[in-house]
Structure formats: C-alpha cells, structure tokens
Protein backbone atom coordinates (compact mmCIF):
# COMPACT_ATOMS: atom_id res chain seq x y z
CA UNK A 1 0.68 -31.34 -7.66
CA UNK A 2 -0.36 -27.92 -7.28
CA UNK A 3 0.81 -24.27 -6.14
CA UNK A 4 0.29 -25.17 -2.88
CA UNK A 5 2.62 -28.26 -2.63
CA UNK A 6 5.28 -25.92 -4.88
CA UNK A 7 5.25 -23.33 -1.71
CA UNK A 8 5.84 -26.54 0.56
CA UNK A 9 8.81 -27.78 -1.16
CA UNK A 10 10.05 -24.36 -2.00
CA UNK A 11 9.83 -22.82 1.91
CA UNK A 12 7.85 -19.81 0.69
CA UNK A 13 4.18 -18.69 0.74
CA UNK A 14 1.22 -19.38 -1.66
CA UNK A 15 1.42 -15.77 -2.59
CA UNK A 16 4.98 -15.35 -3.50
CA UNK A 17 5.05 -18.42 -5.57
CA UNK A 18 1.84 -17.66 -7.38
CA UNK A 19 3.89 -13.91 -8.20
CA UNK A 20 6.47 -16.38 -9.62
CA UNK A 21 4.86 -18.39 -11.59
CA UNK A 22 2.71 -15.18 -13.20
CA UNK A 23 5.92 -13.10 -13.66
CA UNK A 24 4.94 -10.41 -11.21
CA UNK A 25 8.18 -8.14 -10.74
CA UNK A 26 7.09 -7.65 -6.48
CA UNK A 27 9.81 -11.05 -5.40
CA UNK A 28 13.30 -11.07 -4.96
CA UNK A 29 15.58 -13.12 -7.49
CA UNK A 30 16.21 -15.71 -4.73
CA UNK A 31 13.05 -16.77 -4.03
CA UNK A 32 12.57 -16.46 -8.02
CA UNK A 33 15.41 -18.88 -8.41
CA UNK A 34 14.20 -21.50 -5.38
CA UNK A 35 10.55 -21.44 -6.90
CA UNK A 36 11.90 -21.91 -10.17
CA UNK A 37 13.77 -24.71 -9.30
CA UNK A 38 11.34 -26.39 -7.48
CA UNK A 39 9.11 -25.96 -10.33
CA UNK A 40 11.69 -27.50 -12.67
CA UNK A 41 12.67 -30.78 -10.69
CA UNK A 42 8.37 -31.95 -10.31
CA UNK A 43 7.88 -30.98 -13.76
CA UNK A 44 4.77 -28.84 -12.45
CA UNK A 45 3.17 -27.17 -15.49
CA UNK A 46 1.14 -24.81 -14.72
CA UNK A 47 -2.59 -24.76 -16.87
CA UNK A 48 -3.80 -21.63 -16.92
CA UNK A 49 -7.24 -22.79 -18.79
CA UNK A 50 -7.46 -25.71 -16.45
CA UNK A 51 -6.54 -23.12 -13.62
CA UNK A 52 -9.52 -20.47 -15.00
CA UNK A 53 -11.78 -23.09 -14.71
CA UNK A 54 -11.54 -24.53 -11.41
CA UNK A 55 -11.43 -20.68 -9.98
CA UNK A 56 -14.58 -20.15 -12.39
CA UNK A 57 -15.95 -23.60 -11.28
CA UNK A 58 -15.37 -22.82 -7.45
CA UNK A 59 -16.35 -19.30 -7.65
CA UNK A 60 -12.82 -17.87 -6.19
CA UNK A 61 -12.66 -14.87 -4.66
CA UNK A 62 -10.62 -12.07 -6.42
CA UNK A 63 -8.12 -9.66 -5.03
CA UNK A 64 -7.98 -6.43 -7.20
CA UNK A 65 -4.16 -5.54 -6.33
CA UNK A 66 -3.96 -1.47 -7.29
CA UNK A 67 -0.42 -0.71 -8.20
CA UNK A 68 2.03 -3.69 -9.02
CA UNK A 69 5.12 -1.94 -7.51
CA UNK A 70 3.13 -1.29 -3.85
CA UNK A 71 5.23 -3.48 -1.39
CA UNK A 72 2.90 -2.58 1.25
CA UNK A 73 -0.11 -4.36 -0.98
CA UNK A 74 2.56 -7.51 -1.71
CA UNK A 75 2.50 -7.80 2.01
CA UNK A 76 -1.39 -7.47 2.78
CA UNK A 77 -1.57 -10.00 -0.34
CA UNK A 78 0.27 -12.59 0.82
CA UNK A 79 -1.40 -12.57 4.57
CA UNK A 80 -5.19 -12.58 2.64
CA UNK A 81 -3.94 -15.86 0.47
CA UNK A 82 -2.30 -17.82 3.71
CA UNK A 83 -5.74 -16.58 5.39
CA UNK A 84 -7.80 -17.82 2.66
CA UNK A 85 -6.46 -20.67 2.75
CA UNK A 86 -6.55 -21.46 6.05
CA UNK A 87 -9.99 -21.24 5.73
CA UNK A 88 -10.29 -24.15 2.54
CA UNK A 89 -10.93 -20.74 -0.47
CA UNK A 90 -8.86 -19.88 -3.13
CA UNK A 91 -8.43 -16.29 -4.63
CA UNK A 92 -6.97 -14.98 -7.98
CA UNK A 93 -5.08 -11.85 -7.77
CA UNK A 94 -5.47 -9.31 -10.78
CA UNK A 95 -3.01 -6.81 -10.74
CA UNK A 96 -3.81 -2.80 -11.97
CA UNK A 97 -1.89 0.17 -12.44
CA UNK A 98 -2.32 3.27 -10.06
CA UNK A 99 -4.49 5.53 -12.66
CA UNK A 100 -6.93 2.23 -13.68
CA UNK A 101 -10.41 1.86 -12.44
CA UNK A 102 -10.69 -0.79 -10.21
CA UNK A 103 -14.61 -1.03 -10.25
CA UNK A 104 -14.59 -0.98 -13.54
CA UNK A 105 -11.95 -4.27 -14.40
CA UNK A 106 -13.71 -5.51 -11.48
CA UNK A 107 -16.80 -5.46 -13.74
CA UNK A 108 -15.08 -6.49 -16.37
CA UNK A 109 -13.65 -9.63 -14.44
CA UNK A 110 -17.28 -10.40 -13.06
CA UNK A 111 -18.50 -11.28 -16.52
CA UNK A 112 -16.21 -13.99 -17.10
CA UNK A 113 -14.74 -15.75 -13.70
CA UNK A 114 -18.21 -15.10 -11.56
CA UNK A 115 -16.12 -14.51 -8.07
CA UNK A 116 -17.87 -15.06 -5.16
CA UNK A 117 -16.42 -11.89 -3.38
CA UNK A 118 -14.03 -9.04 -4.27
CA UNK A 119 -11.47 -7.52 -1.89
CA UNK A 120 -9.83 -4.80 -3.34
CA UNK A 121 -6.55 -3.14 -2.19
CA UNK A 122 -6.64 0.39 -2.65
CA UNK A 123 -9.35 2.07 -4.28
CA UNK A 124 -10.43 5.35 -5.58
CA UNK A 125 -13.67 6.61 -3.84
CA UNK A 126 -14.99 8.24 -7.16
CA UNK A 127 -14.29 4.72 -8.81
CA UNK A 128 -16.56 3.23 -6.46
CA UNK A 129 -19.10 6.27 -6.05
CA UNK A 130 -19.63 5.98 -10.28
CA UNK A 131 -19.77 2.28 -10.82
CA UNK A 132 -20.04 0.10 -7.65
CA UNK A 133 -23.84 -0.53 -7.63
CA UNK A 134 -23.03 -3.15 -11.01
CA UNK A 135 -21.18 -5.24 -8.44
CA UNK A 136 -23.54 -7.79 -6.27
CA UNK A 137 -21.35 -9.47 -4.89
CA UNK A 138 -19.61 -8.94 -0.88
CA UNK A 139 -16.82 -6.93 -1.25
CA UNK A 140 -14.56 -5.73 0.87
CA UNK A 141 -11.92 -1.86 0.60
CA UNK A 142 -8.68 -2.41 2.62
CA UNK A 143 -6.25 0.90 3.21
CA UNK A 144 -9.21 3.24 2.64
CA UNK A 145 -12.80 3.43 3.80
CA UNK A 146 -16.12 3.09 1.95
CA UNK A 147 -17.68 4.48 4.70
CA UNK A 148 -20.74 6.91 3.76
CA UNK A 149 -20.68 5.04 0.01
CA UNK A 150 -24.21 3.56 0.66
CA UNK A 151 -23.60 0.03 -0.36
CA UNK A 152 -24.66 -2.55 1.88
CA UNK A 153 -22.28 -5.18 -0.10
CA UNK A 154 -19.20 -3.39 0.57
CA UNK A 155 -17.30 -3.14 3.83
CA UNK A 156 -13.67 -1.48 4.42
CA UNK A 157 -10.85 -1.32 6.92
CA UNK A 158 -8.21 1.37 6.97
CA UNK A 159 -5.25 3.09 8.93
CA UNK A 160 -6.74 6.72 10.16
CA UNK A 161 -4.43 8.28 7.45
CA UNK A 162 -5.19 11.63 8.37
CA UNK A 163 -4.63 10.92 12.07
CA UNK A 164 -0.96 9.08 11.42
CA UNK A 165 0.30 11.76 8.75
CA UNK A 166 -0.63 14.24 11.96
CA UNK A 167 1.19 11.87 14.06
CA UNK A 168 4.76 12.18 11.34
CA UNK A 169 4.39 15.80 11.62
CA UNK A 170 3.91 16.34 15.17
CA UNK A 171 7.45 14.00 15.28
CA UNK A 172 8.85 15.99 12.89
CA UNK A 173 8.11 19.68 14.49
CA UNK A 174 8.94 18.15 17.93
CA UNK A 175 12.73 17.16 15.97
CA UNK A 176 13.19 21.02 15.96
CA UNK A 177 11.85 21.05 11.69
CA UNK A 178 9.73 23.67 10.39
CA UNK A 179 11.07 24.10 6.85
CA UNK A 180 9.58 20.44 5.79
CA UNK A 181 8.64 19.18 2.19
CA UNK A 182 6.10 16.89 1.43
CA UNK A 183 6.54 14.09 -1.53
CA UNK A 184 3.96 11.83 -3.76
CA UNK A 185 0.37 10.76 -4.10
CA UNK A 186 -1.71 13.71 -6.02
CA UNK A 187 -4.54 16.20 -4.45
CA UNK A 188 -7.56 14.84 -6.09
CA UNK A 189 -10.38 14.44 -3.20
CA UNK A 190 -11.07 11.27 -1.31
CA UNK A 191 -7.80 9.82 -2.60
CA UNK A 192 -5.64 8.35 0.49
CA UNK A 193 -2.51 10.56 -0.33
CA UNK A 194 -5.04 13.49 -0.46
CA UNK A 195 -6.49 12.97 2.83
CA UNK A 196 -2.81 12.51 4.54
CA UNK A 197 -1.67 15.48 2.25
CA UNK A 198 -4.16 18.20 3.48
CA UNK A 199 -3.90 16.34 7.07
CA UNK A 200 -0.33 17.01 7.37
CA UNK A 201 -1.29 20.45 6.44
CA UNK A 202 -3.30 20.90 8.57
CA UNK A 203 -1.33 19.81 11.36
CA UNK A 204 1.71 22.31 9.99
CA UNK A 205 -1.01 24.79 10.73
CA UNK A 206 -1.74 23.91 14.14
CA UNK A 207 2.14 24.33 14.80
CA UNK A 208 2.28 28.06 13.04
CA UNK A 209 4.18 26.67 9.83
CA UNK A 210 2.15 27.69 6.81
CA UNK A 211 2.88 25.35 3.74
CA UNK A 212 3.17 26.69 -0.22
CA UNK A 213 2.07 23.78 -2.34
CA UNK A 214 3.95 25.26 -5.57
CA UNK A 215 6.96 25.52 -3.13
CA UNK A 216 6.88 22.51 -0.70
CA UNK A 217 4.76 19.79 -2.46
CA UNK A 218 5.83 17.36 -5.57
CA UNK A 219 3.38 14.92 -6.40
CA UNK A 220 4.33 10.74 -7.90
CA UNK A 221 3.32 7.83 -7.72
CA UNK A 222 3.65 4.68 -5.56
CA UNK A 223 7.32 3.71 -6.60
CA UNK A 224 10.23 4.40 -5.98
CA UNK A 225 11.69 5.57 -9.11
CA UNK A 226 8.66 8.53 -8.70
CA UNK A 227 10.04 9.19 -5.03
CA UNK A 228 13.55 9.87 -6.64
CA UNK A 229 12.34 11.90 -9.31
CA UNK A 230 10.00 13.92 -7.00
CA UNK A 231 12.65 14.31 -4.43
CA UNK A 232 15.11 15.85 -6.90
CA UNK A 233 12.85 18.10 -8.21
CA UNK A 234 11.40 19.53 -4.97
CA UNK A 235 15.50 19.81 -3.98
CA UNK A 236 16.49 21.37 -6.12
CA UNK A 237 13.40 23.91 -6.23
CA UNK A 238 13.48 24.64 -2.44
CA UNK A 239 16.94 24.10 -0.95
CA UNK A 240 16.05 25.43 2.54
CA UNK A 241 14.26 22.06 3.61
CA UNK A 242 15.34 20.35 6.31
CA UNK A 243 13.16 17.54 6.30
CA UNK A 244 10.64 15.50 4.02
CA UNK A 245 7.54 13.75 4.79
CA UNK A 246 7.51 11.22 2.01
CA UNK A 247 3.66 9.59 1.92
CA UNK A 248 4.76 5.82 1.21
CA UNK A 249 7.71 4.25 2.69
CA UNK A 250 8.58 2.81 -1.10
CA UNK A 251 8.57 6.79 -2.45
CA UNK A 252 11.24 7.21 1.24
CA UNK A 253 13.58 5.15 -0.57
CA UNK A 254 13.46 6.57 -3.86
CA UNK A 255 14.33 9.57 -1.86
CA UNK A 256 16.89 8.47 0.74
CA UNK A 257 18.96 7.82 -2.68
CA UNK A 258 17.92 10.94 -4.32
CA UNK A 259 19.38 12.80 -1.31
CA UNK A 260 22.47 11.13 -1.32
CA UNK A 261 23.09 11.59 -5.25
CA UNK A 262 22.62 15.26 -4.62
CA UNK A 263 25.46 15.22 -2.24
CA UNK A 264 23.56 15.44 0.72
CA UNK A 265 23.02 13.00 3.31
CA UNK A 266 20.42 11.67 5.46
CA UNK A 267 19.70 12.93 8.60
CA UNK A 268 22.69 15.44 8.55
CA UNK A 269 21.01 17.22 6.07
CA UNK A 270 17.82 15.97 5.54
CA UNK A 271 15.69 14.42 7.40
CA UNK A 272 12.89 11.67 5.91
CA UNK A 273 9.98 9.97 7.26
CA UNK A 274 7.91 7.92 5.16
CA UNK A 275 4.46 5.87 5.88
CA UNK A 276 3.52 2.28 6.12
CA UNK A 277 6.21 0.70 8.05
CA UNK A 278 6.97 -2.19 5.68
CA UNK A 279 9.87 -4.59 6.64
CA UNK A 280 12.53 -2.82 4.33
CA UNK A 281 12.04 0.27 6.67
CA UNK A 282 13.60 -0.99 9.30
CA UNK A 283 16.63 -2.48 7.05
CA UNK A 284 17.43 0.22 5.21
CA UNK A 285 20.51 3.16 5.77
CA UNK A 286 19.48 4.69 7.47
CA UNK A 287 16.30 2.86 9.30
CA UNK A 288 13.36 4.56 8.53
CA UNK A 289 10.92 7.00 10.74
CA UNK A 290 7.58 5.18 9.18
CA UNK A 291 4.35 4.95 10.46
CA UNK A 292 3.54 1.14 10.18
CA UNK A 293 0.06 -0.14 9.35
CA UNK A 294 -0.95 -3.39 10.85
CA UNK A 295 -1.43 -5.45 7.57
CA UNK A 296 -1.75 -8.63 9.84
CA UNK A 297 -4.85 -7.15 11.04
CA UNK A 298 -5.90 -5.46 8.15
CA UNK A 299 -5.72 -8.79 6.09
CA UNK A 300 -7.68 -10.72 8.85
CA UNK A 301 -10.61 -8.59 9.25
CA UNK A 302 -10.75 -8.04 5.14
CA UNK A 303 -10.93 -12.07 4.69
CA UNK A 304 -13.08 -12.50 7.89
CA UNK A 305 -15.52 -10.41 7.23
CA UNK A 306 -15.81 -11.17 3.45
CA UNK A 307 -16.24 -14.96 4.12
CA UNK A 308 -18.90 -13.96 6.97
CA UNK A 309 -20.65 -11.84 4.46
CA UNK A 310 -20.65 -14.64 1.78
CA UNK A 311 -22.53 -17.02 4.59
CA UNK A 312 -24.84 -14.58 5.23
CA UNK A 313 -25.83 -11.68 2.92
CA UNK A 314 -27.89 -9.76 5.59
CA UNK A 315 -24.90 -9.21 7.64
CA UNK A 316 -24.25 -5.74 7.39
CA UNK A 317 -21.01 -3.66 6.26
CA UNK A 318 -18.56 -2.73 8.92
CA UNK A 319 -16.68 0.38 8.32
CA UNK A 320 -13.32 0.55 10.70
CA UNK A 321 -10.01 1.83 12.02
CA UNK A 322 -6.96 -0.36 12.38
CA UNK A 323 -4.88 1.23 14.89
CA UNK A 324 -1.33 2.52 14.04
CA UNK A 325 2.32 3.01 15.42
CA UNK A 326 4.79 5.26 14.89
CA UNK A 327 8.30 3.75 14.53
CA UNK A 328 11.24 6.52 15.66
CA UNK A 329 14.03 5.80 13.68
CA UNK A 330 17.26 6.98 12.57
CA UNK A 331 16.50 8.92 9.53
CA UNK A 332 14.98 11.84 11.57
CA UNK A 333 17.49 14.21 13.34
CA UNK A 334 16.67 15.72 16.02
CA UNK A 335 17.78 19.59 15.42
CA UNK A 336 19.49 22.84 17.59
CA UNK A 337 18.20 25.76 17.57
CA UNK A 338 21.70 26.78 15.54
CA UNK A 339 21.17 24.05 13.16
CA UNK A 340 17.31 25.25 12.04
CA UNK A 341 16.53 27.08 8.72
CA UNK A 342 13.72 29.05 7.40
C-alpha cells in the first residue's frame, strides 16, 4: 500500500494526504481526521528512509513550495501532483518560509535527493539572479517570470501581475473610491508584490489620485494573521480610506476581520479587494472582489513543459502569460458622490 491507494480509500487527492501524513498545517481537520483514519484501519506506516530512497532512486522531481501558509500555492500543488501523476512521476514537496532562499535549499536539496527537475512556486528574482547557474537541472518558476534571467534550464509562467493589480484599481476608481489603501508584500524590486504595488500606483496615477506610501501603504506577509495586523495599523493611521486593495486574497481575510473588530464593516465602510481568486473568496462574508489566477493552467503548463524539457534538453525555455479574470463581488461598494471622502 502506498499514498496513492490512502487518497483512494480516503476520497481526497495525493497532495492533501501527503500534507497529512507530513504534518503540513495547509488541510482542514476533516480531511485530517478521514486521512487519519484511513491510515489507521490499513496499518499504512509510512518509511520515510524507504520513501527518500525510492524518490532518490527514481530521481523525483521536487516542488520548492515558498510560504507554508499560501493557499493559493496549496492549490497549484495539489493540481502539479494529480498532473504528475497522471503522467507515471512522482514529486517531493519541500516547504520554505517567505524570507528563505529558494535557490539556495534548492542547492542544498540537489546534493542529496539528485531530482530530475525543480518547479518552484514563488521565487525571488535576486535568489535566482545570485545562485541559479549551480542548478543543471530543467526547472521551471510558476506565479512570476524568469524571463530576461539568461538560463536556458529555467522556464516560468505567471499572471501579468502588474496588468491585474491595474485591472483592481480601475474597479475600484470606477466604484466611486479615490481615498484607497494598499496592504502586504514589501517594495524590494522584482518581487511579485512589488511589481503589483508600484502597478497599482501607477494606475492611481493615471486616474489623478496620487498615493503617500508612509500614509496609504503597510507592508506583511502572505498570511492572514499579517493582513490583520497590517490592516489595523494602516486603520487606524489613515481613517479617511474608503477602500483597500489587499495583494493576496489570504491577507483580504485577515482584513475583512480586522475591519469588523474595529467596528466597521465591509462594504458599508470599507471596501476590500484582494488577488488570486482562491475558492474561499467566493465563500467568504462577504464574497470577495479577487482577481483569480488560473492555477489549472498554470499547473499544466509548469508540469508539461518540465517533463518536455527532461526528454529533451535542447528544448528551449518558454517565458509566458496566463490570462486572468476579475471576479466582481460583494465586498466592493459601489459609492455616491455624497458618500466619497478625501
């Protein structure tokens, strides 16, 4: 018996039984419990040596997963694994925190499981500008692009994230907003929130809002205890807002409940929009204004690609856009001319 006859039994995916069964905090306690069960009545035992050496023997390919509490990653991971394994490979997923190098545990991992490929979820161009060229094998960047990197082993696919935080502003300014806040990610170059950051900017700009970074802006990470946080700070800093652009859907609900523990409600008072369009969006009070990225498509071209450069290392790296959609929702209000501040 193996994971894959534990997903059967169970009803869920390889991917959220292999989170199970290595303690990963991204799965809801009922699938915990089912898996758990399952696991309990066969008497599966999982052997992680054995397990390190079949993946070492096979020469998996590895999925370097860049921030454990990223639901929109948990997603893309569990499409790669049913796609890999639709197609007869296995993969090992190594989970990092948002500030660790990626290139660099990817190094790190290459010295001891010898993967056949990498594809890494999320990445930090100066990780991969410094210390990419000690990695030989295909790889493949998903959610931002390698494009212009110079390595002809590493291809990417991405959402336009400058284009799509345009898109959540030009929604928000056509609502009737002009006093809007803007919450998470940090400002170093080349980062993704950076490039939707100054993009949303930008587009503020084109509408005749200027934007005040010490006044408007709160930086956090990918969770959303750090949308919360960030939220109530910004709040309570600037009280004239009228709506927030929040630059992951998980920091939107750290935020939605921020607002609402401030005594304020959302969209009477404050509007939110967030970006990925993740399931939860869409069942959460209120539903969420999101930009949704097509993981489905993301994960397909990642694996497809990968495997095609694995059977033939001449092909060469494709650097592309996923298209995106904009999901109108009810946590946006649509404002009078009375109702405007600033």
């Amino acid at each position: 018996m193996d994971i894959r006859d534990i997903a059967r039994l169970s009803g869920y995916g390889v991917g959220t039984v292999s989170r199970v069964l290595n303690g990963h905090p991204n799965v809801s306690e009922r699938a915990r419990e089912r898996v758990l069960a399952v696991v309990a009545e066969q008497g599966y035992e999982p052997n992680g040596n054995a397990r390190y050496l079949k993946l070492q023997a096979k020469t998996s390919i590895a999925v370097m997963v860049k921030g454990a509490s990223n639901l929109l990653f948990a997603d893309l991971l569990e499409r790669i694994q049913a796609r890999l394994e639709e197609r007869g490979e296995e993969c090992h997923a190594v989970y990092l925190g948002e500030d660790e190098d990626e290139v660099r545990e990817a190094l790190s991992y290459s010295r001891t499981m010898h993967p056949k490929g990498y594809l890494f979820l999320g990445g930090d161009p100066a990780c991969f500008k410094r210390g990419f060229s000690g990695i030989r094998v295909p790889s493949v960047l998903l959610t931002n692009s390698a494009a212009g990197f110079g390595f002809s082993n590493l291809s990417s696919f991405s959402t336009d994230d400058a284009a799509a935080a345009a898109r959540v502003v030009d929604e928000l300014v056509e609502a009737g907003h002009r006093r809007i806040g803007i919450i998470g990610g940090n400002r170093e170059i080349g980062q993704v929130s950076q490039i939707r950051i100054q993009a949303a900017v930008d587009r503020l700009a084109h509408h005749g809002i200027s934007f005040d970074f010490d006044r408007d802006y709160e930086p956090g990470h990918y969770t959303m205890d750090e949308g919360y946080q960030a939220a109530v700070r910004l709040l309570m800093r600037t009280s004239d807002i009228t709506a927030l652009f929040a630059l992951s859907d998980v920091i939107a609900f750290g935020t939605l409940r921020a607002v609402c523990d401030m005594g304020r409600r959302v969209p009477d008072n404050i509007s939110v929009a967030g970006f990925d369009g993740i399931e939860l969006s869409q069942f959460c009070i209120p539903r969420l204004t999101t930009v949704r990225q097509d993981t489905a498509r993301l994960a397909a071209l990642g694996v497809d690609t990968l495997l095609a450069s694995i059977e033939n290392r001449a092909t060469p790296p494709v650097h592309q856009h996923v298209p995106f959609t904009l999901y109108r929702r009810e946590s946006v209000r649509r404002l009078t001319p009375s109702s405007r501040k600033g």
